[in-house]
C-alpha atoms as a PDB file:
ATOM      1  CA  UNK A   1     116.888 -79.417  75.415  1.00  0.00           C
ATOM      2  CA  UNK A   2     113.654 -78.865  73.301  1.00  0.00           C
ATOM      3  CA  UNK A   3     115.301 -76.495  71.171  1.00  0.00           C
ATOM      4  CA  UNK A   4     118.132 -79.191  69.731  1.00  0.00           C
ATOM      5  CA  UNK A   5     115.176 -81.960  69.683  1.00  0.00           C
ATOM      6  CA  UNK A   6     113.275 -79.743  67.645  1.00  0.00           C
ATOM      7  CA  UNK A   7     116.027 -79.017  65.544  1.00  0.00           C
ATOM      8  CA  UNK A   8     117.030 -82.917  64.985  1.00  0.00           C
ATOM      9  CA  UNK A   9     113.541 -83.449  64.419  1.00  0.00           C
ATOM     10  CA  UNK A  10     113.282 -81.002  61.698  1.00  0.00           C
ATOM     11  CA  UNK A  11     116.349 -82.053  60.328  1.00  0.00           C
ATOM     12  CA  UNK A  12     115.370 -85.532  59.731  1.00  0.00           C
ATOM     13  CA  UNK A  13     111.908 -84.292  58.414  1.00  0.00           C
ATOM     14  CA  UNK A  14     113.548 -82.227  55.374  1.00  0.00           C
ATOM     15  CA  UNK A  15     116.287 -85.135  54.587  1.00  0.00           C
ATOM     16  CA  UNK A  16     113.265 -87.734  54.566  1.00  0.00           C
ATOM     17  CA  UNK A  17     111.290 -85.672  52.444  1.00  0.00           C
ATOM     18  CA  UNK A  18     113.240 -84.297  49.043  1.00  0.00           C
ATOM     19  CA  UNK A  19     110.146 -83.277  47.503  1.00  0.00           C
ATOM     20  CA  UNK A  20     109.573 -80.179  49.793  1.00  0.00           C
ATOM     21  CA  UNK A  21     110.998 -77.000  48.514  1.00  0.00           C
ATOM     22  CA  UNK A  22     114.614 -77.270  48.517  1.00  0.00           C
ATOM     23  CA  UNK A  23     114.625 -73.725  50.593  1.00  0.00           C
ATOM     24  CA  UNK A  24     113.606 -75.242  53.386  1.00  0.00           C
ATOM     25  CA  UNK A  25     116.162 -74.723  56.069  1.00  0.00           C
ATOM     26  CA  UNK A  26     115.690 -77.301  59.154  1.00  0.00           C
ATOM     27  CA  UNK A  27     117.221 -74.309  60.995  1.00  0.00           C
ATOM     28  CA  UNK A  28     114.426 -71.814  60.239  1.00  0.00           C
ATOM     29  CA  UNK A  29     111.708 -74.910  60.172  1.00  0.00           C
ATOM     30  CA  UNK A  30     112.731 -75.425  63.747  1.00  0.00           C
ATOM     31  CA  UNK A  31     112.861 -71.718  65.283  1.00  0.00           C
ATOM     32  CA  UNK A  32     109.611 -71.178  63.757  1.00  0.00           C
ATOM     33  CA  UNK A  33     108.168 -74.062  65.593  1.00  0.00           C
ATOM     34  CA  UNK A  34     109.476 -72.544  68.671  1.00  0.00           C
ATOM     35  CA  UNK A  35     107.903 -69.962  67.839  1.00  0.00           C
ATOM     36  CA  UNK A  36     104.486 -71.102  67.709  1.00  0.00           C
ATOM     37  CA  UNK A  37     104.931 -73.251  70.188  1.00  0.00           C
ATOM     38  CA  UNK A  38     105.467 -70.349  72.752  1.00  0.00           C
ATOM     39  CA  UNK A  39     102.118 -68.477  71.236  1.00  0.00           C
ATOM     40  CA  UNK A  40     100.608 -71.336  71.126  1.00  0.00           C
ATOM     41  CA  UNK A  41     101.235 -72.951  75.094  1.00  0.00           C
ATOM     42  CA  UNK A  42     100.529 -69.209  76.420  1.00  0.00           C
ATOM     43  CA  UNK A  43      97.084 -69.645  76.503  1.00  0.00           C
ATOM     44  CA  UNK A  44      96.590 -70.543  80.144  1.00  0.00           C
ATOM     45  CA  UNK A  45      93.134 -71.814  79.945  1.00  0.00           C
ATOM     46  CA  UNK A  46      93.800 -74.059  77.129  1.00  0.00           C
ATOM     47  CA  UNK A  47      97.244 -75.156  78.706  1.00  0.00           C
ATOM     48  CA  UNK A  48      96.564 -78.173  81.314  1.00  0.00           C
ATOM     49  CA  UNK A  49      94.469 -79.705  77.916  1.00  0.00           C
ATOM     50  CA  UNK A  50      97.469 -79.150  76.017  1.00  0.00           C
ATOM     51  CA  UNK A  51      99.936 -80.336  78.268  1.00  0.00           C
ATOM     52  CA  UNK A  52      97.632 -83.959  78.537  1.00  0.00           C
ATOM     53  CA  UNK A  53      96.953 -84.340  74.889  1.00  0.00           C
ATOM     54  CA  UNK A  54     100.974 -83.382  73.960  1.00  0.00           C
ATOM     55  CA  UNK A  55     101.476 -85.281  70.139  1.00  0.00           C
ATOM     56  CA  UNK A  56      97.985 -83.445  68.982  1.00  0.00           C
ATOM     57  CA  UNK A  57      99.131 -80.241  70.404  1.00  0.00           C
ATOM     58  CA  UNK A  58     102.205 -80.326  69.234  1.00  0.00           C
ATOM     59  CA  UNK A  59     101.005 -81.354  65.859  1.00  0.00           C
ATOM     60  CA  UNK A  60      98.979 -78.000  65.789  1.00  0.00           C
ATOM     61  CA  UNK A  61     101.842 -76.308  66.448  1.00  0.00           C
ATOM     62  CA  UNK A  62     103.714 -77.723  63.521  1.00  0.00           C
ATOM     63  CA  UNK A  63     100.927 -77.229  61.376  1.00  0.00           C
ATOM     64  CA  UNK A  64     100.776 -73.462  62.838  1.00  0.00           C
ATOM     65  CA  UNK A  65     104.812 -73.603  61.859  1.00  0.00           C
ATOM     66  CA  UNK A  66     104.208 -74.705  58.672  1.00  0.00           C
ATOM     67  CA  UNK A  67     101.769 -72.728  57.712  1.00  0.00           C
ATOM     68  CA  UNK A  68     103.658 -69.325  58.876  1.00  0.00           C
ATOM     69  CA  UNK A  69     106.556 -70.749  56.353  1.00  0.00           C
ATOM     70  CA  UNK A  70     104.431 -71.775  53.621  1.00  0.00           C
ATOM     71  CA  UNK A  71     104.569 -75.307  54.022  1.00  0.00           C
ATOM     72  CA  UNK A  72     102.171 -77.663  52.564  1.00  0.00           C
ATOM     73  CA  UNK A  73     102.548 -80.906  53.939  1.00  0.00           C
ATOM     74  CA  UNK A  74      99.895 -81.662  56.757  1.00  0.00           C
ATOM     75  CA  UNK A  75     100.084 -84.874  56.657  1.00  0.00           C
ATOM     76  CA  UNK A  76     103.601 -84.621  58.147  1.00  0.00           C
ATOM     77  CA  UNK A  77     102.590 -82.688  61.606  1.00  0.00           C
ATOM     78  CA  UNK A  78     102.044 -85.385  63.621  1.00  0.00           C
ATOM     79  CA  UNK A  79     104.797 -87.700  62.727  1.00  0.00           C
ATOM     80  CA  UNK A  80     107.051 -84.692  63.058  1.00  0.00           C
ATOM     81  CA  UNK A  81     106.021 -83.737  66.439  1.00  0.00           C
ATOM     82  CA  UNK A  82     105.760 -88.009  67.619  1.00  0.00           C
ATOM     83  CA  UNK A  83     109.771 -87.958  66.526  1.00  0.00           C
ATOM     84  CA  UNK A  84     110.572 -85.290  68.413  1.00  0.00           C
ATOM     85  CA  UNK A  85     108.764 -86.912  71.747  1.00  0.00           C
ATOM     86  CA  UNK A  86     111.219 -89.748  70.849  1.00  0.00           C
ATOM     87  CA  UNK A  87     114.244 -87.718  70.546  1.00  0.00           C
ATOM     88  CA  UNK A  88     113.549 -85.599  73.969  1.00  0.00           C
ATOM     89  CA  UNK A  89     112.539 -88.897  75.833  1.00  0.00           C
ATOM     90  CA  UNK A  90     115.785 -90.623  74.921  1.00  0.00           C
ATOM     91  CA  UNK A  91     117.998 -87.800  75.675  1.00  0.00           C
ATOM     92  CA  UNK A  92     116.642 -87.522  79.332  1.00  0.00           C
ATOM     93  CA  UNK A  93     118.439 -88.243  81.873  1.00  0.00           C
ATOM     94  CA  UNK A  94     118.532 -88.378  85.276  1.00  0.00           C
ATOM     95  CA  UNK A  95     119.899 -85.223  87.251  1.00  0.00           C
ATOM     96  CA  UNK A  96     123.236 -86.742  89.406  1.00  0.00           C
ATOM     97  CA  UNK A  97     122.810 -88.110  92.670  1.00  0.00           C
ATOM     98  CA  UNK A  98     119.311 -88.467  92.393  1.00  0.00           C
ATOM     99  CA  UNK A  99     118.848 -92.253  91.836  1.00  0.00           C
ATOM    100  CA  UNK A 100     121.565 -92.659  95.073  1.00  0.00           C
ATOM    101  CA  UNK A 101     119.794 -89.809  97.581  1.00  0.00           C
ATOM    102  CA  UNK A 102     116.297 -91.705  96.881  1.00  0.00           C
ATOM    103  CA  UNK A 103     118.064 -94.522  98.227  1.00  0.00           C
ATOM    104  CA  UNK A 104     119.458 -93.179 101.173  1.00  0.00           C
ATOM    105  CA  UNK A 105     116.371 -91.397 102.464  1.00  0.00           C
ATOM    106  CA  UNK A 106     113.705 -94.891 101.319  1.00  0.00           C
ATOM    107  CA  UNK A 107     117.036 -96.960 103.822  1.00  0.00           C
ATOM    108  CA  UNK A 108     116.200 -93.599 106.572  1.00  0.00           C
ATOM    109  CA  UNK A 109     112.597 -95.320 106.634  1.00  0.00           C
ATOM    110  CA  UNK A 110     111.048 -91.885 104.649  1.00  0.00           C
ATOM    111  CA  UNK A 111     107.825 -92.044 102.464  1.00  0.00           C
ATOM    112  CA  UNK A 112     108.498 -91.155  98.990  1.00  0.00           C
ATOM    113  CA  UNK A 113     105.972 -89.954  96.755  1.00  0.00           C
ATOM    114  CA  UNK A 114     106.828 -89.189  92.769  1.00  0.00           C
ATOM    115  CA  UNK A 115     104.296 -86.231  91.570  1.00  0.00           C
ATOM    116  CA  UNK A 116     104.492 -85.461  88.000  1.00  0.00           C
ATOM    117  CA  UNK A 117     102.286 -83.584  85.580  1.00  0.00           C
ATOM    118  CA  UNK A 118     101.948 -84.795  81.397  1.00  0.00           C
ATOM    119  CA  UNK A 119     100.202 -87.709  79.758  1.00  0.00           C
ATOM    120  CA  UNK A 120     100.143 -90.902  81.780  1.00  0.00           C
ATOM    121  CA  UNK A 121     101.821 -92.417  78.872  1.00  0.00           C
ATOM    122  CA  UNK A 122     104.745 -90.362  78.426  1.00  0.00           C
ATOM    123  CA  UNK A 123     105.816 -89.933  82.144  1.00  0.00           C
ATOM    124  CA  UNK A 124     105.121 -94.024  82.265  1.00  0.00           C
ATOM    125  CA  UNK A 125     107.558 -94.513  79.971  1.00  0.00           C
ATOM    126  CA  UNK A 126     109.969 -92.413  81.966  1.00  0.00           C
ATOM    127  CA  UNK A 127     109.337 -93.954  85.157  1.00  0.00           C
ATOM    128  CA  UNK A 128     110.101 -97.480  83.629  1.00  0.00           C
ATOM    129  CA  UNK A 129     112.894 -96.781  81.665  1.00  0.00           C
ATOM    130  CA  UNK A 130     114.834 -95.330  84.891  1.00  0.00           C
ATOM    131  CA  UNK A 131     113.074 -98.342  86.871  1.00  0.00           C
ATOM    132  CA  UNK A 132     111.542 -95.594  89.652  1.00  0.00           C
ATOM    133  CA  UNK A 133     109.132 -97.244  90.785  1.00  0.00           C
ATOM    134  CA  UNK A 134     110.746 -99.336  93.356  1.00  0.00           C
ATOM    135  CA  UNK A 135     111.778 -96.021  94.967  1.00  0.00           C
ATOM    136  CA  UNK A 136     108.448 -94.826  95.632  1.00  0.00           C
ATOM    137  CA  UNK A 137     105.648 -95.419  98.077  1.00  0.00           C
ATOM    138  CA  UNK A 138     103.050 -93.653  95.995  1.00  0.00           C
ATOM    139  CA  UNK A 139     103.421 -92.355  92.269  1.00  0.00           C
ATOM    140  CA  UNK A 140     100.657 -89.673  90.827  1.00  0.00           C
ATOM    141  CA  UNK A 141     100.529 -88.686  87.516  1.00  0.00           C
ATOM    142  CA  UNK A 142      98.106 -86.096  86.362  1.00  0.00           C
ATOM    143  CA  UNK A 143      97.178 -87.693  83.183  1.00  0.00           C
ATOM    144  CA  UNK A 144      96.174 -90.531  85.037  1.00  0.00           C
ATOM    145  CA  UNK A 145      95.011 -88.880  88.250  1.00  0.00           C
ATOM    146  CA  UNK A 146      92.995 -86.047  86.241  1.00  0.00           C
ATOM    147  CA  UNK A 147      94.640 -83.210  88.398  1.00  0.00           C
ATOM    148  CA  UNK A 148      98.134 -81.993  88.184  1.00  0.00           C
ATOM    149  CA  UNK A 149     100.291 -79.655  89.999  1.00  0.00           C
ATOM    150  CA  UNK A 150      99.953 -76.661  91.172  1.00  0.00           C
ATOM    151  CA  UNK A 151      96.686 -77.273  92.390  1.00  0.00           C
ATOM    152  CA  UNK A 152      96.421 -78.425  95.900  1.00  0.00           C
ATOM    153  CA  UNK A 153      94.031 -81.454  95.289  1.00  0.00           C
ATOM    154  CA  UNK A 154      97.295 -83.507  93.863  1.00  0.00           C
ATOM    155  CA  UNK A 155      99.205 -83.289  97.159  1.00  0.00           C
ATOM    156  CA  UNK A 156      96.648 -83.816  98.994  1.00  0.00           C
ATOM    157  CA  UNK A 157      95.708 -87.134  97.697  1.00  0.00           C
ATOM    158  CA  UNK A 158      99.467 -87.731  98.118  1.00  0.00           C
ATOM    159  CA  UNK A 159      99.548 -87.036 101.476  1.00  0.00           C
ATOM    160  CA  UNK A 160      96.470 -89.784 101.816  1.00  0.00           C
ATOM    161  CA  UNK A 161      98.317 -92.414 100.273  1.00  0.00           C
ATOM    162  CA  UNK A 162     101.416 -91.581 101.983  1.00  0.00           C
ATOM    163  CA  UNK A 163      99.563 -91.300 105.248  1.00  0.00           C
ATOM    164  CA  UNK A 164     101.114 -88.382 106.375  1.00  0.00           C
ATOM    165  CA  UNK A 165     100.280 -84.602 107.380  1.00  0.00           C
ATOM    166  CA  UNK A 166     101.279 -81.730 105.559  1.00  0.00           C
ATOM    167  CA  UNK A 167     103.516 -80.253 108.323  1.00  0.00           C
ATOM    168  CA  UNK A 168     105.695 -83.565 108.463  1.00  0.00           C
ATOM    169  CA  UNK A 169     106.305 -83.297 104.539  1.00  0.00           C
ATOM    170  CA  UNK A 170     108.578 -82.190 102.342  1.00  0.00           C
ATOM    171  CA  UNK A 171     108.320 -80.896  98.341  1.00  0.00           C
ATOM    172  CA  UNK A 172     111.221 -81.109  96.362  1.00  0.00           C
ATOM    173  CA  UNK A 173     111.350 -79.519  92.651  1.00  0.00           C
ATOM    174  CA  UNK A 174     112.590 -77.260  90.484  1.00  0.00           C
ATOM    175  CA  UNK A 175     109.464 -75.205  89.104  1.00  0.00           C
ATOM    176  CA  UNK A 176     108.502 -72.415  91.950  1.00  0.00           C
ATOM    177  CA  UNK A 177     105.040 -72.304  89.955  1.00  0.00           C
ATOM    178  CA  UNK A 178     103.894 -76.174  89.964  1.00  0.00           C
ATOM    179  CA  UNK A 179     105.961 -77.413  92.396  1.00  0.00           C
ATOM    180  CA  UNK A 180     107.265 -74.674  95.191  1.00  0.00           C
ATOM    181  CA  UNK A 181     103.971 -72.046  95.338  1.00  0.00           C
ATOM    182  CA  UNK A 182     101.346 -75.734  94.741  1.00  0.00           C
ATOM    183  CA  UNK A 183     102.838 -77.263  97.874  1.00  0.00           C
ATOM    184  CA  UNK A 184     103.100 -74.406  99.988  1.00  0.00           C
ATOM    185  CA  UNK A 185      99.239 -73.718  98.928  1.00  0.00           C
ATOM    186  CA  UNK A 186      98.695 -77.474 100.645  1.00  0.00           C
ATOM    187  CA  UNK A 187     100.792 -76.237 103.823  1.00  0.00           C
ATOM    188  CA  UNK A 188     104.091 -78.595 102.950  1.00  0.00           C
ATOM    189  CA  UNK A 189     107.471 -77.718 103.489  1.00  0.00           C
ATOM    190  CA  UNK A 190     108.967 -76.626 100.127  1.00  0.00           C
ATOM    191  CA  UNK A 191     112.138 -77.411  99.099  1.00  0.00           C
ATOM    192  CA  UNK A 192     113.284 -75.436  95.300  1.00  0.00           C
ATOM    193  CA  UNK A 193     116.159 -76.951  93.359  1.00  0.00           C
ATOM    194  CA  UNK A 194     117.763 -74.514  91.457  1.00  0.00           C
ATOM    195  CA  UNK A 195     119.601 -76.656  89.358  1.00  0.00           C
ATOM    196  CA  UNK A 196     121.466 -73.809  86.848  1.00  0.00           C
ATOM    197  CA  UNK A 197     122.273 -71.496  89.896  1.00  0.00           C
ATOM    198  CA  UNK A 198     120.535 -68.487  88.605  1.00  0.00           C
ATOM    199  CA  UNK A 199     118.577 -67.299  91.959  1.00  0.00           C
ATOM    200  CA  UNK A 200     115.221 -66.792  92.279  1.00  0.00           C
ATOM    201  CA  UNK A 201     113.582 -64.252  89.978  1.00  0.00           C
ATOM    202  CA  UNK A 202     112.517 -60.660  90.651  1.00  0.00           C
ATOM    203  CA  UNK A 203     109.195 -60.046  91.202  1.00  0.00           C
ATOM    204  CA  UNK A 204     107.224 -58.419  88.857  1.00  0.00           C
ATOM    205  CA  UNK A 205     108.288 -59.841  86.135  1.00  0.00           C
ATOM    206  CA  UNK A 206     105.349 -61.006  83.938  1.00  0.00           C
ATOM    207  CA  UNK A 207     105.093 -65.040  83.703  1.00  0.00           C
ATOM    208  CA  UNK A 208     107.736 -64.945  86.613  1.00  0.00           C
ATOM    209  CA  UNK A 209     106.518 -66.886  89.574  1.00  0.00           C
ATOM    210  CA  UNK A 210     106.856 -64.836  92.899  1.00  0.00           C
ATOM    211  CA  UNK A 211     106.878 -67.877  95.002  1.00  0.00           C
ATOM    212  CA  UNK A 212     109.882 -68.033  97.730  1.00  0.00           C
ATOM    213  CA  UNK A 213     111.117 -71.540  98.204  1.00  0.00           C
ATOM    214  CA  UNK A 214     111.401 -72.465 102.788  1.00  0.00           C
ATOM    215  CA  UNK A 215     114.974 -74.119 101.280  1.00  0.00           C
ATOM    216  CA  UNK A 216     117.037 -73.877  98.392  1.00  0.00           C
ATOM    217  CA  UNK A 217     119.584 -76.382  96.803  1.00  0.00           C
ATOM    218  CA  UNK A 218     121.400 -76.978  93.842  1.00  0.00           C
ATOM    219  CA  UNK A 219     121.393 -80.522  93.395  1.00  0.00           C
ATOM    220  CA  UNK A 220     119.106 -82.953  95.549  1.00  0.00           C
ATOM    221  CA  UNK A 221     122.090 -84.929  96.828  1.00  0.00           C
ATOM    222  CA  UNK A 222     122.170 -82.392  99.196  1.00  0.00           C
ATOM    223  CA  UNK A 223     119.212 -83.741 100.693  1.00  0.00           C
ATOM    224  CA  UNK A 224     121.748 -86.905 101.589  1.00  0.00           C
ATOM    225  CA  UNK A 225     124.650 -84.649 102.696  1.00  0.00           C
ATOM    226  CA  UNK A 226     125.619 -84.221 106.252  1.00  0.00           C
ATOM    227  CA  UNK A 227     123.356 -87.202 108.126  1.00  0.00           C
END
């Protein structure tokens, strides 16, 4: 989904602004901010700063973009990369069933915590517009909290405010680094949802996590299925 944000972003950037060189392709604007955004987010030690602080970041990365294209309009990097959080935050949407399994497991008297990593503002926004909250006994997010997943800390704290003990709980989520390998780390039951069907990845490949989900579904209304 980034990819065609970035693109509609870009697209509205070069329409809005008919002074730039008219060679400017939105097309080429766009991959090149892909590109720097992968060389730029591969820095590991730099990424859990870059991942709270997301419209600077991704300004640098435009400015990175531009630069690489010969683009001299710095000014425009951070209103570029604020109307493409925009466009990616209204094109979200909630994964099918989801809304109606929480439901059915808060009516089976379960404790539901919401775990998400990002800026406290972003993920707020998220969590209001798809009125979550209700649905949850306990919501953490790391830009709030200070800690995100994978590390342990986050579920453990959730755990406290859920009152409950790691072998009684259960992680669902569809990232085997953050999600599946950062619960099992905490001793919880983890639960990968492998929403495109394409299997767990071989090991060995670099940036490939080598984590092995306990249980693996394709769409969490199979959490709801068969009680």
């Amino acid at each position: 989904m980034s990819d065609v944000c970035w693109r509609e972003a870009c697209e509205e950037w070069v329409s809005r602004n008919p002074g730039t060189d008219p060679g400017i392709d939105p097309g080429v604007l766009a991959c090149s901010i892909l590109e720097a955004r992968d060389s730029f987010f591969s820095d590991q030690e730099k990424l859990r700063w870059l991942s709270l602080n997301l419209p600077e970041s991704r300004a640098q990365v435009v400015l990175k973009a531009f630069a690489g294209l010969g683009i001299d309009y710095p000014e425009s990097a951070l209103p570029l990369a604020l109307r493409f959080d925009s466009i990616k935050i209204a094109r979200i949407e909630l994964f099918p069933g989801a809304i109606d399994t929480l439901r059915h497991l808060q009516r089976n008297g379960q404790k539901l915590a919401l775990i998400t990593n990002g800026t406290g503002r972003l993920q707020k926004e998220k969590i209001v517009r798809f009125n979550l909250e209700p649905l949850f006994d306990c919501i953490v997010i790391e830009g709030a909290y200070g800690i995100g997943k994978p590390d342990r800390r986050v579920f453990d704290f959730a755990l406290d405010e859920l009152g409950v003990s790691a072998v009684d709980a259960w992680m669902i989520g569809d990232s085997l680094v953050n999600d599946i390998a950062g619960a099992q780390a905490a001793g919880v039951y983890a639960i990968w949802v492998d929403w495109g069907k394409t299997g767990l990845p071989k090991t060995g490949i670099p940036g490939k996590s080598a984590a092995v989900p306990d249980r693996i579904i394709h769409s969490i209304a199979e959490l709801a299925a068969g009680d």
